[in-house]
Protein backbone atom coordinates (compact mmCIF):
# COMPACT_ATOMS: atom_id res chain seq x y z
CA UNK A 1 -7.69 46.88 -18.70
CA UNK A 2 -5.37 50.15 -17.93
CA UNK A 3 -1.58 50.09 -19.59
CA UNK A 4 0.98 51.04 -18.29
CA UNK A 5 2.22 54.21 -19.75
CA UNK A 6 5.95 55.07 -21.27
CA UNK A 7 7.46 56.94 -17.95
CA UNK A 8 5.74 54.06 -15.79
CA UNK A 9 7.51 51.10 -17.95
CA UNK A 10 10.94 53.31 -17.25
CA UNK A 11 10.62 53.67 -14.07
CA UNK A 12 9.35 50.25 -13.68
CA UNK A 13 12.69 49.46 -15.60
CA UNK A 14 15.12 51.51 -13.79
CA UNK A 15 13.81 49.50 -10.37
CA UNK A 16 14.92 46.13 -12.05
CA UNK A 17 17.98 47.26 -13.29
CA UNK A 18 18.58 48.65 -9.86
CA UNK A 19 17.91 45.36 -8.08
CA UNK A 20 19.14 42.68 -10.10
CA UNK A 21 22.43 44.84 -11.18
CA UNK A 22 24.56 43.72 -8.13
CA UNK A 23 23.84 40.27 -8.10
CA UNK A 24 24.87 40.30 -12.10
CA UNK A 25 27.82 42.44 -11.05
CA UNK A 26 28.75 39.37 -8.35
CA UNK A 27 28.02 36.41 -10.33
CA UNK A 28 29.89 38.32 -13.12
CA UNK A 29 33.06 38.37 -10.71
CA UNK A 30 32.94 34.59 -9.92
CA UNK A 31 34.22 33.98 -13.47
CA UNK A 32 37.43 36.34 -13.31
CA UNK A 33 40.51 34.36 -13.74
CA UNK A 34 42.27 37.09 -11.71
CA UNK A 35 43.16 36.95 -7.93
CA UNK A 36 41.36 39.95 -7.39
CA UNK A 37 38.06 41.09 -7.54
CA UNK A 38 37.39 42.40 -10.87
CA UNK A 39 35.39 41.49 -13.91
CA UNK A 40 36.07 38.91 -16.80
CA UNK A 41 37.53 40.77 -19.38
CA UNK A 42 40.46 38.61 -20.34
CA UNK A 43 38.18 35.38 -20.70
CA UNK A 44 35.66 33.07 -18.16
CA UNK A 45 37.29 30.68 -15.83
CA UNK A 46 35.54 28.35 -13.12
CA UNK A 47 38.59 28.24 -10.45
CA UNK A 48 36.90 29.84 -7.77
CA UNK A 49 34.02 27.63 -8.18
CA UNK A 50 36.85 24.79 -7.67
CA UNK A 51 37.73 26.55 -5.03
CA UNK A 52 35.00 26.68 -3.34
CA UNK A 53 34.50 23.44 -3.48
CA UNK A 54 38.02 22.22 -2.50
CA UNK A 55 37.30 24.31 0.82
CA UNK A 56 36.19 21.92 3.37
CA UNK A 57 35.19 25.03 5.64
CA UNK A 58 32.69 26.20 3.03
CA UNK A 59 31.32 22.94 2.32
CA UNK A 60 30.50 21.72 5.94
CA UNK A 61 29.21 25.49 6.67
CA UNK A 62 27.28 25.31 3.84
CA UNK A 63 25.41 21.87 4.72
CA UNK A 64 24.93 23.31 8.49
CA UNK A 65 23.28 26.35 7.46
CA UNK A 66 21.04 23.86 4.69
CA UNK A 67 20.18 21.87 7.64
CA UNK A 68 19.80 24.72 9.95
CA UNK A 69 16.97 26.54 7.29
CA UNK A 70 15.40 23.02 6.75
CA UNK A 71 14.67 22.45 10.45
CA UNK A 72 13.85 25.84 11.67
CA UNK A 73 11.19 26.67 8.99
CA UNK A 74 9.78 23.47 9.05
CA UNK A 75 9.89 23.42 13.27
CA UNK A 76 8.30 27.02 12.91
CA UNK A 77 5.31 26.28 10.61
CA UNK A 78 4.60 23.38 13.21
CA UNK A 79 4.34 26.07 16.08
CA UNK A 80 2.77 28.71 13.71
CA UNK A 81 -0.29 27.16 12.57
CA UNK A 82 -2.06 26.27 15.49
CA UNK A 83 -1.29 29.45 16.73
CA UNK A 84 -2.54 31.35 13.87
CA UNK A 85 -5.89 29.49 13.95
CA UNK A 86 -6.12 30.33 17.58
CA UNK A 87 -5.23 33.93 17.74
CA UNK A 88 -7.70 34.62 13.99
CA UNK A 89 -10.42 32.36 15.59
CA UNK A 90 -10.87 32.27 19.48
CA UNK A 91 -11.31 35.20 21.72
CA UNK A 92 -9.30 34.57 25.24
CA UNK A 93 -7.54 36.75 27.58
CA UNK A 94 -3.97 37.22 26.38
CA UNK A 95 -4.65 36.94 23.15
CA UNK A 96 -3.15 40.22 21.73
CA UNK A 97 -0.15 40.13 24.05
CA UNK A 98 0.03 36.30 22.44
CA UNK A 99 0.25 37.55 18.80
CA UNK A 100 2.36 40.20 20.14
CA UNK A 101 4.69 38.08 21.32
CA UNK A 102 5.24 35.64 17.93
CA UNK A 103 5.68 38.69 16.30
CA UNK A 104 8.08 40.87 18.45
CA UNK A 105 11.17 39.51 16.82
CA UNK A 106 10.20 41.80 14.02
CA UNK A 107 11.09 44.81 15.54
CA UNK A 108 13.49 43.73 18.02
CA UNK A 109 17.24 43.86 16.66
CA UNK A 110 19.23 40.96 15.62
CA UNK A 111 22.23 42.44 17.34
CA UNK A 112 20.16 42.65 20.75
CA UNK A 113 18.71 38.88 20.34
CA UNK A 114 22.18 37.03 19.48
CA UNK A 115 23.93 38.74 22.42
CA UNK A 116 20.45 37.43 24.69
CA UNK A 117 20.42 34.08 23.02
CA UNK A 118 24.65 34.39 23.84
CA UNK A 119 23.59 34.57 27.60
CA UNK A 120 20.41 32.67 27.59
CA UNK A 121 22.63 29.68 26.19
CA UNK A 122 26.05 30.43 28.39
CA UNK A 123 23.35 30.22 31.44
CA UNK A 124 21.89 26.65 31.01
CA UNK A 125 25.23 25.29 29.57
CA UNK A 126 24.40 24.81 26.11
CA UNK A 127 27.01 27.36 23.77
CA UNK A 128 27.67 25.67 21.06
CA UNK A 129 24.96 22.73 20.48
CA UNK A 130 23.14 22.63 17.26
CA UNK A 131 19.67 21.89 18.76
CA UNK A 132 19.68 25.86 20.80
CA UNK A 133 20.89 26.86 17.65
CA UNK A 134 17.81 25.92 15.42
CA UNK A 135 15.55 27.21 18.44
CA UNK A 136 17.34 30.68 18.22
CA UNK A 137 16.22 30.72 14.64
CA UNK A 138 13.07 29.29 15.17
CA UNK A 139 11.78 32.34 17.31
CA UNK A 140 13.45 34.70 14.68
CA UNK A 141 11.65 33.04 11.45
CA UNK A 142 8.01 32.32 13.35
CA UNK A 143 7.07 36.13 12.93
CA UNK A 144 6.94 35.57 9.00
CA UNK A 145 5.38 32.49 8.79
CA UNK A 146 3.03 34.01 11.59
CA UNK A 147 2.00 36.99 8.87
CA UNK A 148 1.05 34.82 6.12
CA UNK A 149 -0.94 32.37 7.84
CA UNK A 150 -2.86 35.05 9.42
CA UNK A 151 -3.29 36.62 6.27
CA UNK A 152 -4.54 33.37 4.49
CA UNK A 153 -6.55 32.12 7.72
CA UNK A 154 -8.67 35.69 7.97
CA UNK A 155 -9.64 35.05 4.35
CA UNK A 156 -10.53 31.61 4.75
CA UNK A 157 -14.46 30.82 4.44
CA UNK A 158 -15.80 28.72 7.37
CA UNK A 159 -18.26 27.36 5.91
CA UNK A 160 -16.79 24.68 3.73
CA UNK A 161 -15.65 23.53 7.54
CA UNK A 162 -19.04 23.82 8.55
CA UNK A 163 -20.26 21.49 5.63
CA UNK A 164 -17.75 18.89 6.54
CA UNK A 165 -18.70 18.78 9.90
CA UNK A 166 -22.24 18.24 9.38
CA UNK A 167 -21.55 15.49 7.10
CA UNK A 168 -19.52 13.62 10.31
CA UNK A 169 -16.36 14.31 9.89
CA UNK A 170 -14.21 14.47 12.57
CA UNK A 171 -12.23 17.62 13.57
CA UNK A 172 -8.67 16.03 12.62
CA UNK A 173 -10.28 14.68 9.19
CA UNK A 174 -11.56 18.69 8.90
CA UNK A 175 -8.09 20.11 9.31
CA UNK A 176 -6.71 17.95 7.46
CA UNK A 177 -8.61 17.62 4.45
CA UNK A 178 -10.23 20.92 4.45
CA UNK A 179 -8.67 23.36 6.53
CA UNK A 180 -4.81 22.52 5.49
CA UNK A 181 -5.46 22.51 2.05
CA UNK A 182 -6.79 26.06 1.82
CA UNK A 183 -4.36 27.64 4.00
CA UNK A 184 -1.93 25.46 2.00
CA UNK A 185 -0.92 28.29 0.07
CA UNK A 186 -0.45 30.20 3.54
CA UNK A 187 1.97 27.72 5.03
CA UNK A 188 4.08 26.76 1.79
CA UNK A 189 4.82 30.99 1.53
CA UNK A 190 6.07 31.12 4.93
CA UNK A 191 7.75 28.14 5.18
CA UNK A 192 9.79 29.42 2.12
CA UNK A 193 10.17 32.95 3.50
CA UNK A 194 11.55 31.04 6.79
CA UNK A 195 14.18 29.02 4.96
CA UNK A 196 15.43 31.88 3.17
CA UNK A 197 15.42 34.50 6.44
CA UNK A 198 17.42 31.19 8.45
CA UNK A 199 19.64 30.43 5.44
CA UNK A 200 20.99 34.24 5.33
CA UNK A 201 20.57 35.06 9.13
CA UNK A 202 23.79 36.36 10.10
CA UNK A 203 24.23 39.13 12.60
CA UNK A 204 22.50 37.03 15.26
CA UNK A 205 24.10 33.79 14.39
CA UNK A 206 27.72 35.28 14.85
CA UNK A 207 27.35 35.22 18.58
CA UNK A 208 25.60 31.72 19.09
CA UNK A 209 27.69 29.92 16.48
CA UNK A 210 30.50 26.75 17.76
CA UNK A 211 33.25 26.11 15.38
CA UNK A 212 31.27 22.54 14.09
CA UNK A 213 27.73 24.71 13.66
CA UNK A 214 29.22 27.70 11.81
CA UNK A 215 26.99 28.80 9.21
CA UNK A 216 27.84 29.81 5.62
CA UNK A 217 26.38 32.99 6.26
CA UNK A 218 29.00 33.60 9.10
CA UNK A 219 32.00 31.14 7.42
CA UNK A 220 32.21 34.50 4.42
CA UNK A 221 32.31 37.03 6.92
CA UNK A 222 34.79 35.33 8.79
CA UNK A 223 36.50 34.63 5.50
CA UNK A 224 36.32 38.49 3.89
CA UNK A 225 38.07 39.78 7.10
CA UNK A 226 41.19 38.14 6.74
CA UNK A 227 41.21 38.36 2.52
CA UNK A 228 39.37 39.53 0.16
CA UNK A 229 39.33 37.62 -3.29
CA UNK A 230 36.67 36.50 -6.01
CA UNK A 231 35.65 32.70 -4.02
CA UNK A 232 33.66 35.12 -2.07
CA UNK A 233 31.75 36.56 -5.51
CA UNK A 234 31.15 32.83 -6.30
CA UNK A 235 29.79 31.39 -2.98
CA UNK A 236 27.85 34.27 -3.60
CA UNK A 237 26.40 33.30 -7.06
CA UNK A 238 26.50 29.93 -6.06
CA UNK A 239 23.73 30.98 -3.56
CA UNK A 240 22.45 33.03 -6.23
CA UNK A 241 21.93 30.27 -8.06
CA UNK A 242 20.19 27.65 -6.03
CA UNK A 243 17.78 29.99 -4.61
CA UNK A 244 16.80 31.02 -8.85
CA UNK A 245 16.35 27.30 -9.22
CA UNK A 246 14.46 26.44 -6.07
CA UNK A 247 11.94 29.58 -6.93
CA UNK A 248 11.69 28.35 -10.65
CA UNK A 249 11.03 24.94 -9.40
CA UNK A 250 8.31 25.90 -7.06
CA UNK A 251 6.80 28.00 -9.61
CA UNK A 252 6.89 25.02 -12.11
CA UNK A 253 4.62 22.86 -9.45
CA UNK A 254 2.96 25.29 -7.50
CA UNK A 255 3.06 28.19 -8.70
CA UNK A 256 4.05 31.59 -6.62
CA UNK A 257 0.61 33.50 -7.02
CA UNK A 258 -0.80 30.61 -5.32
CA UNK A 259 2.21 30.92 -2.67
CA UNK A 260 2.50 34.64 -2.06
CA UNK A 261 -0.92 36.24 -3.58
CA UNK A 262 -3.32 33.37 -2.74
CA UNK A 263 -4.70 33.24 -6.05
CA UNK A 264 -6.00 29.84 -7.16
């Protein structure tokens, strides 16, 4: 087994420090007593996290964007799976301008498909309803969930199908019992990925938003341009926080090398 040397355990350092020094910087600022943003030094104090809570804004943007994530990653893993089995497995005509198109919101901006999705919606009368809303993020969080279960599915090993259907089993009972559970580790990955990439979405959900959908995403940039002051550090760690816990958890029970390296 090769070591790491000295200079590689530095560097490897340095990158860490680099990435996880603004979110301690942030979470850091959430506990100022001050009315500005600056850090703790004269003590710890929760009153923005009172704050935040005591903001009905914040709270009801928060629980749209929760229910937002929830429905659009699950509603995408739904429409990504069969397609994934049919563009890894089946030759037909269309089939590479099919996985083009799942993945095109990839490269396409987010500025260009919120100002679409602002006319697509204006045009069939429906600005401001939840349901276009999770659709919008639906085609924007497909593309990731898309990658990983083609990933997992080109890897997979046919043959245990094969087995099962030779022993009678049906092709539902074969998807289900065989097929599922070894792309599990495909579909779990990208439904995560998609409830993170729907929770955060902002620059196309600015345009597409009502005032009774606003997400929390969109609720702090509305809120940082009229004031600037440390609630917006601590619906920051408060983010910061449930998404540490949610990983942790789903490392506890599942494990992430399962989830994101396929290891088993």
């Amino acid at each position: 087994m090769t070591r790491n040397g000295p200079i590689a355990l530095i560097f490897h350092s340095l990158v860490v420090l680099f990435m996880l020094a603004p979110l301690a910087i942030v979470c850091l600022v959430a506990f100022t007593p001050e009315n500005t943003l600056s850090l703790p030094t004269r003590g710890l104090s929760l009153r923005w996290f009172e704050a935040v809570f005591r903001h009905p804004d914040f709270v009801q943007s928060f629980w749209n964007s929760l229910w937002l994530a929830l429905l659009s990653a699950t509603l995408a893993v739904v429409l990504a799976v069969p397609a994934a089995l049919a563009i890894t497995r089946w030759e037909f005509r269309g089939r590479g301008f099919l996985n083009a198109l799942f993945l095109s919101p990839l490269i396409i901006p987010h500025l260009v498909l919120g100002v679409a999705m602002l006319r697509l919606f204006a045009l069939v009368g429906a600005t401001g309803s939840f349901g276009w809303l999770v659709a919008a993020h639906i085609v924007i969080v497909t593309p990731y969930v898309m990658r990983l279960l083609i990933a997992a599915i080109t890897g997979f090993d046919r043959s245990v199908e094969q087995a099962a259907y030779s022993l009678g089993a049906s092709e539902a009972t074969v998807f289900r019992r065989v097929t599922l559970p070894m792309i599990l580790p495909g579909v779990t990955g990208g439904w995560l990925i998609a409830f993170i990439n729907s929770f955060d979405e902002l620059t196309m959900s600015i345009f597409i938003t009502s005032p009774s959908t606003v997400t929390l995403p969109v609720r702090m940039y509305m809120y940082a341009t009229e004031s600037i002051d440390p609630m917006m550090a601590a619906v920051s760690a408060i983010i910061v926080g449930i998404t540490a816990v949610a990983v942790l958890l789903l490392d506890r029970v599942y494990g992430l090398d399962r989830i994101l390296v396929g290891q088993h």
